[in-house]
N, C-alpha and C. Protein backbone atom coordinates (compact mmCIF):
# COMPACT_ATOMS: atom_id res chain seq x y z
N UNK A 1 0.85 -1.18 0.00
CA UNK A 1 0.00 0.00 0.00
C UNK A 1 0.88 1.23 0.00
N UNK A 2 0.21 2.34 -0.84
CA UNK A 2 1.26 3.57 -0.66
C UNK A 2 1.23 4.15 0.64
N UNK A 3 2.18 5.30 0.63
CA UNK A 3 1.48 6.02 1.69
C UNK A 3 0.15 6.58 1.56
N UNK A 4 0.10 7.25 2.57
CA UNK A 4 -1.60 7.99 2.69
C UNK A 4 -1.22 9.14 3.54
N UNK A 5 -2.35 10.03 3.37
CA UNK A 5 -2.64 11.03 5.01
C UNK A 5 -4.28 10.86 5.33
N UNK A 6 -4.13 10.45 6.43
CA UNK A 6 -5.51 10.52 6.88
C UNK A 6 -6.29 11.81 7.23
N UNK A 7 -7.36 12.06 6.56
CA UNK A 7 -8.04 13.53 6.72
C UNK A 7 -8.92 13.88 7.44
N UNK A 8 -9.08 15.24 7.90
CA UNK A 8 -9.17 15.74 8.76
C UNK A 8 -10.70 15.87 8.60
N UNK A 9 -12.10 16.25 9.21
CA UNK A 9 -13.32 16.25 8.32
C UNK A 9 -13.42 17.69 7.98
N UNK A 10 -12.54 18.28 7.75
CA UNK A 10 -12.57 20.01 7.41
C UNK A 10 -11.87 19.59 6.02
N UNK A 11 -10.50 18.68 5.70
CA UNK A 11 -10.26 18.44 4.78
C UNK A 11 -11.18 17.38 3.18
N UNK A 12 -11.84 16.52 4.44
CA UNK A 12 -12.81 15.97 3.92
C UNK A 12 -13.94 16.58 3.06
N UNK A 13 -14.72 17.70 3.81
CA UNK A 13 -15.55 18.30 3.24
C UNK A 13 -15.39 20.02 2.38
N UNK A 14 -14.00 19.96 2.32
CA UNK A 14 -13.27 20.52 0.98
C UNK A 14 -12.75 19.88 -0.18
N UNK A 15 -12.23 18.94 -0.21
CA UNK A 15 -12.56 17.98 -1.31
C UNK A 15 -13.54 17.38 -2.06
N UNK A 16 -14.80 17.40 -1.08
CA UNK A 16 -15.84 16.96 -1.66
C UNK A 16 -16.25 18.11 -1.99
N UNK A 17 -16.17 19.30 -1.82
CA UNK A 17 -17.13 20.79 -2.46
C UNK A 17 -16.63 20.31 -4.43
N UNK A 18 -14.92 19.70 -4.41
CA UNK A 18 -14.65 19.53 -5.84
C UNK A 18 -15.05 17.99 -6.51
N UNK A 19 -15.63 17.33 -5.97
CA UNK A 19 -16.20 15.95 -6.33
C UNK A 19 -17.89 15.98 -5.84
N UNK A 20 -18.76 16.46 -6.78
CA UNK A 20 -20.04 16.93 -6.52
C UNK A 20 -20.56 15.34 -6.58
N UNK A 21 -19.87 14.41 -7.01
CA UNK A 21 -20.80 12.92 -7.20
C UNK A 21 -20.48 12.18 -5.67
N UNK A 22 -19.71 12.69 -4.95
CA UNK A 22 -19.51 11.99 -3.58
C UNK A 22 -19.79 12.54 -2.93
N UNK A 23 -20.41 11.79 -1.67
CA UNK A 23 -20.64 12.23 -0.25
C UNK A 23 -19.92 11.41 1.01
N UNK A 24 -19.95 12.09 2.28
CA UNK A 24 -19.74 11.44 3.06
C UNK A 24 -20.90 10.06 3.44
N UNK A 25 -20.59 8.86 3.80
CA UNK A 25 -21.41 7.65 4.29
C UNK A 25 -20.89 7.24 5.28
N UNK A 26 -21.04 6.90 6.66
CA UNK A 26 -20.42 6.57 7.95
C UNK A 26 -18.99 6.80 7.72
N UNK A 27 -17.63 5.93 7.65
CA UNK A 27 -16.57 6.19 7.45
C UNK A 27 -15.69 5.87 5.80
N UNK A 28 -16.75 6.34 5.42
CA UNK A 28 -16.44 6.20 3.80
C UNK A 28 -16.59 7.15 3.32
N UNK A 29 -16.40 7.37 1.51
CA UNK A 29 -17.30 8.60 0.74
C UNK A 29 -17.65 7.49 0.16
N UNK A 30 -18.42 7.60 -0.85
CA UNK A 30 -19.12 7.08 -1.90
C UNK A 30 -20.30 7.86 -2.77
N UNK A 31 -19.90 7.48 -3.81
CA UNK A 31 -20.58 8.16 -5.21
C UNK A 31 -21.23 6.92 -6.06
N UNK A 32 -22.07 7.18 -6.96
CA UNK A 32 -22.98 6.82 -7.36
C UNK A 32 -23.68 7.00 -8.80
N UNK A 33 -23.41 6.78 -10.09
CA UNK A 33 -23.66 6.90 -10.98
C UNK A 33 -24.32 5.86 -11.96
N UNK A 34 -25.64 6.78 -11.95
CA UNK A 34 -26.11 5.88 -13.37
C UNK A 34 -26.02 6.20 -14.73
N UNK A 35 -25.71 5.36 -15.66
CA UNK A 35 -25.44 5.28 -16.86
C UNK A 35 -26.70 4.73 -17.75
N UNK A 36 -26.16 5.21 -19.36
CA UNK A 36 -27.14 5.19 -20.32
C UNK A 36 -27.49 3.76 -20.15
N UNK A 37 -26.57 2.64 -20.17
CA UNK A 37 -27.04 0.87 -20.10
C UNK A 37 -26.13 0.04 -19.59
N UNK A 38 -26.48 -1.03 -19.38
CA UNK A 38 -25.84 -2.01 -18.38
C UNK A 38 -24.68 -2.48 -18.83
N UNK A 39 -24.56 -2.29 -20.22
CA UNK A 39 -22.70 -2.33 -20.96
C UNK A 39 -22.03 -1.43 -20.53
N UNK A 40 -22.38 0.06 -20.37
CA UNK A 40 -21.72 1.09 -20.48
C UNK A 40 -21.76 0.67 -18.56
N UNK A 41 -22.59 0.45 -18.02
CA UNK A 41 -22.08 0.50 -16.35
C UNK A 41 -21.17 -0.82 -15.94
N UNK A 42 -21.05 -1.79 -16.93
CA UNK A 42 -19.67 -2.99 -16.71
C UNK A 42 -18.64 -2.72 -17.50
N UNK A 43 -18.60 -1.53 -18.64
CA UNK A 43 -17.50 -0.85 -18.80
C UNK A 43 -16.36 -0.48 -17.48
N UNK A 44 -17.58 1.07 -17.26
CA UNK A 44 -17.16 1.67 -15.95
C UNK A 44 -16.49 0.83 -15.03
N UNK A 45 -17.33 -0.38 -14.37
CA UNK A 45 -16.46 -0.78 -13.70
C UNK A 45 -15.18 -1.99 -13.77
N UNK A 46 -14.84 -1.71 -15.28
CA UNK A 46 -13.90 -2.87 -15.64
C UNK A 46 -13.06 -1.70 -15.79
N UNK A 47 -13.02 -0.33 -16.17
CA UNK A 47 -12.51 0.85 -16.45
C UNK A 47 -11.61 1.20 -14.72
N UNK A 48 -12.83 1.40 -13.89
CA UNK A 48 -12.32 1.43 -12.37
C UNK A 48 -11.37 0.25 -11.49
N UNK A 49 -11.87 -0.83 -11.89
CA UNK A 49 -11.04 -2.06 -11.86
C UNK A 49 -9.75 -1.86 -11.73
N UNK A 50 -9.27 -1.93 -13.66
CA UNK A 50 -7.87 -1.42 -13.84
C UNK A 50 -7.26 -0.38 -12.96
N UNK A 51 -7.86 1.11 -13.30
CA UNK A 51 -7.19 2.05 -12.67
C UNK A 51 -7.07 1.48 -10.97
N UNK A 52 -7.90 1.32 -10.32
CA UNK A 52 -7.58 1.01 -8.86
C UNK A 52 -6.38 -0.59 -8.42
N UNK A 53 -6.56 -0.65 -9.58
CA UNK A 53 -5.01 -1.96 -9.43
C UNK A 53 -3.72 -1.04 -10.12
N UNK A 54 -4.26 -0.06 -10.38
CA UNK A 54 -2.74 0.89 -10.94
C UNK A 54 -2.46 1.62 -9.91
N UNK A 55 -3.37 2.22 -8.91
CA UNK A 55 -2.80 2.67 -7.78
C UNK A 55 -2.80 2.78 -6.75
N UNK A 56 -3.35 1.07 -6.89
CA UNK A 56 -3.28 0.37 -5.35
C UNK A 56 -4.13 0.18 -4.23
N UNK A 57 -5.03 0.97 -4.39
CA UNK A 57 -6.40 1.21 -4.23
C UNK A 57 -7.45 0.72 -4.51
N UNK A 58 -8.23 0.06 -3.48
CA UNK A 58 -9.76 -0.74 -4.10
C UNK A 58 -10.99 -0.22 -3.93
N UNK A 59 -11.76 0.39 -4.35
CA UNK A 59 -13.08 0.52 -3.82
C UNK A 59 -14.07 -0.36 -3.50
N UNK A 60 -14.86 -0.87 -2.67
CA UNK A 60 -15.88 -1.18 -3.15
C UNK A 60 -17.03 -1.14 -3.82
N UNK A 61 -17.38 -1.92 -4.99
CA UNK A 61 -18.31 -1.39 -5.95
C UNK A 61 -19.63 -2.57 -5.84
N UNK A 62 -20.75 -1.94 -6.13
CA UNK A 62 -22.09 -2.44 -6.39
C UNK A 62 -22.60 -1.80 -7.83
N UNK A 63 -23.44 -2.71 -8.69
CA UNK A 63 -23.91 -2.36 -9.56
C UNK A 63 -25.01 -3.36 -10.04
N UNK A 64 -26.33 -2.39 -10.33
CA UNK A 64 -27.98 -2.93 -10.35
C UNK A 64 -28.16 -2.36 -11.75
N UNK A 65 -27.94 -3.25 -13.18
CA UNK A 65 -28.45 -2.47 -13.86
C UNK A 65 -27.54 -1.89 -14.77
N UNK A 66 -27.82 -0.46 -15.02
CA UNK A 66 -27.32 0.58 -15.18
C UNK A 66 -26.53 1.45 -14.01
N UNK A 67 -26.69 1.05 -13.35
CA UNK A 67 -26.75 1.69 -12.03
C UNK A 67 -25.29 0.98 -11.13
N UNK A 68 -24.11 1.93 -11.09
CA UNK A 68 -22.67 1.39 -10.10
C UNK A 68 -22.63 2.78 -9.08
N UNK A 69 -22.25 1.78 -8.16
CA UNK A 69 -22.22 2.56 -6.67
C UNK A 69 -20.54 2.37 -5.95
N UNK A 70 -20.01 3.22 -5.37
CA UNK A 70 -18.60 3.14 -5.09
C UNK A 70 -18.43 3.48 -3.89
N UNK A 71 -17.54 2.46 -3.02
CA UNK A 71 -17.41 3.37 -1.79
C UNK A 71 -15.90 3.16 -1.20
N UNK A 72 -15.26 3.98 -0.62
CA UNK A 72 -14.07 4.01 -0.45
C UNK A 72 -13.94 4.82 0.61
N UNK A 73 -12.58 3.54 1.38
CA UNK A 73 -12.03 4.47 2.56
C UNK A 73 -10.46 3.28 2.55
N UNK A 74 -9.86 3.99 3.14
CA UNK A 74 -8.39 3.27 3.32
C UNK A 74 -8.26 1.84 4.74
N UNK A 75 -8.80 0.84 4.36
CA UNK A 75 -8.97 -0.10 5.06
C UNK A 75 -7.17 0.04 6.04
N UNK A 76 -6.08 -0.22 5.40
CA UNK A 76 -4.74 0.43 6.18
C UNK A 76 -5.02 0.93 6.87
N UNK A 77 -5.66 2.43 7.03
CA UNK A 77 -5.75 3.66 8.23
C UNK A 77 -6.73 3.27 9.27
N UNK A 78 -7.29 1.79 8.97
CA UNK A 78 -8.64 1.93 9.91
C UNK A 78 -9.83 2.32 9.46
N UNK A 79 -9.73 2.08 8.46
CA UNK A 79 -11.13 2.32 7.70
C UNK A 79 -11.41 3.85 7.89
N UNK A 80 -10.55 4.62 7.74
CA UNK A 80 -10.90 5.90 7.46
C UNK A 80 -10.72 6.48 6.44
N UNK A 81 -11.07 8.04 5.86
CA UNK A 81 -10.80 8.41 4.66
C UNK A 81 -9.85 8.98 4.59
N UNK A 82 -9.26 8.70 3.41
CA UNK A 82 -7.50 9.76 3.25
C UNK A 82 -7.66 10.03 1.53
N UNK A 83 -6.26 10.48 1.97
CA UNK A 83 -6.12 11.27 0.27
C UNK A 83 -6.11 10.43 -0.61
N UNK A 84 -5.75 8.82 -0.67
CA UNK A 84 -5.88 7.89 -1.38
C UNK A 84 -7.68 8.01 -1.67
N UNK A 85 -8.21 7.97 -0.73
CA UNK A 85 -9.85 7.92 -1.47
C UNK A 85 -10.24 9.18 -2.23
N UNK A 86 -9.84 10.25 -1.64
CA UNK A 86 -10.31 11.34 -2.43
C UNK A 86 -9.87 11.24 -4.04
N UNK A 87 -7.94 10.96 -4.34
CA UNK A 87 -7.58 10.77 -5.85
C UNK A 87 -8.52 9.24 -6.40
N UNK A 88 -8.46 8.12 -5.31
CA UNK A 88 -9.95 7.35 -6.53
C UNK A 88 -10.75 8.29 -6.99
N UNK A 89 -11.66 8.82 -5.93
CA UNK A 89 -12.86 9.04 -6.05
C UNK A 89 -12.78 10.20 -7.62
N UNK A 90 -11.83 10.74 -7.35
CA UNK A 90 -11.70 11.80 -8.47
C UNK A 90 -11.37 11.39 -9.85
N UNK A 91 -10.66 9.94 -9.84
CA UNK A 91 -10.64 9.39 -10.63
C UNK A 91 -11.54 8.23 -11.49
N UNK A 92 -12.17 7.83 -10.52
CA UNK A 92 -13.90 7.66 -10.87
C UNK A 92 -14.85 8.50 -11.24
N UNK A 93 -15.18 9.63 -11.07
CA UNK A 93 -16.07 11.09 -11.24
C UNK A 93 -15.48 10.33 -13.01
N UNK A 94 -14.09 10.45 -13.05
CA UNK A 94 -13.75 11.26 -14.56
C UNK A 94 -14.01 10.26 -15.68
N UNK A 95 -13.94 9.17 -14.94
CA UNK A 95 -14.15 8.35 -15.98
C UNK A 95 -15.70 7.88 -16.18
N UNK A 96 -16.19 8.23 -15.32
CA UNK A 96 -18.00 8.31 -15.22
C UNK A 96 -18.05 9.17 -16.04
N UNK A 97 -17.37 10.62 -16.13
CA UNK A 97 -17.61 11.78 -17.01
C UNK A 97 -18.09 11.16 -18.53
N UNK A 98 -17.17 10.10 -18.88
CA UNK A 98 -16.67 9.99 -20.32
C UNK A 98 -17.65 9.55 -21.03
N UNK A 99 -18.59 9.04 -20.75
CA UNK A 99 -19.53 8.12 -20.94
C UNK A 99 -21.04 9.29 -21.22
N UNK A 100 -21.87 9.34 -21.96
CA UNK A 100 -22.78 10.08 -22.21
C UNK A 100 -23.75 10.12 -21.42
N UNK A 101 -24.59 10.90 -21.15
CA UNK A 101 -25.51 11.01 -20.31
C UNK A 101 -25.59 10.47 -19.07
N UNK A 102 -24.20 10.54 -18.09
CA UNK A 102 -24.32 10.02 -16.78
C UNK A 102 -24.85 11.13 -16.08
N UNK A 103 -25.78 10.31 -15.00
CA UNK A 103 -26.64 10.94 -14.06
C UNK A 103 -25.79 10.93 -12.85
């Protein structure tokens, strides 16, 4: 695992003002996007897959559908959130971006 910094919830909820698809959930964030169809949402998460084995990082993911759900916190720190979840999470937003008409 890389390093991390574990964040502060002042740091927490400044990061999320720039990731409008995540929220805080008990000791996680997690975001939530639905897509045009159920290819394009096992894209996404074959897309998230990769990247989170590139930097070491796993989220947990659910997906109903059209419909993938993400949640992340640094199991290392104690299941808290750090800067490792915030760069997923930001890196999920973008690749959700790519895809047309995500809700």
């Amino acid at each position: 695992m890389a390093d991390f910094h574990i964040l502060s919830e002042a740091e927490i909820q400044s990061a999320l003002r720039e990731l409008k698809d995540w929220s805080v959930k008990g000791r996680a964030i997690e975001g939530s996007f639905a897509l045009p169809t159920f290819g394009d949402a096992i894209a996404l998460i074959v897309q998230v897959a990769l990247a989170a084995e590139a930097l070491g990082h796993h989220p947990e993911m659910r997906n109903s559908y059209n419909r993938v759900s993400f949640s992340l916190s640094t199991h290392d720190a104690g299941d808290r959130i750090t800067d490792l979840d915030i760069k997923a999470a930001s890196r999920i937003s973008a690749a959700a971006r790519r895809f047309k008409n995500v809700k």
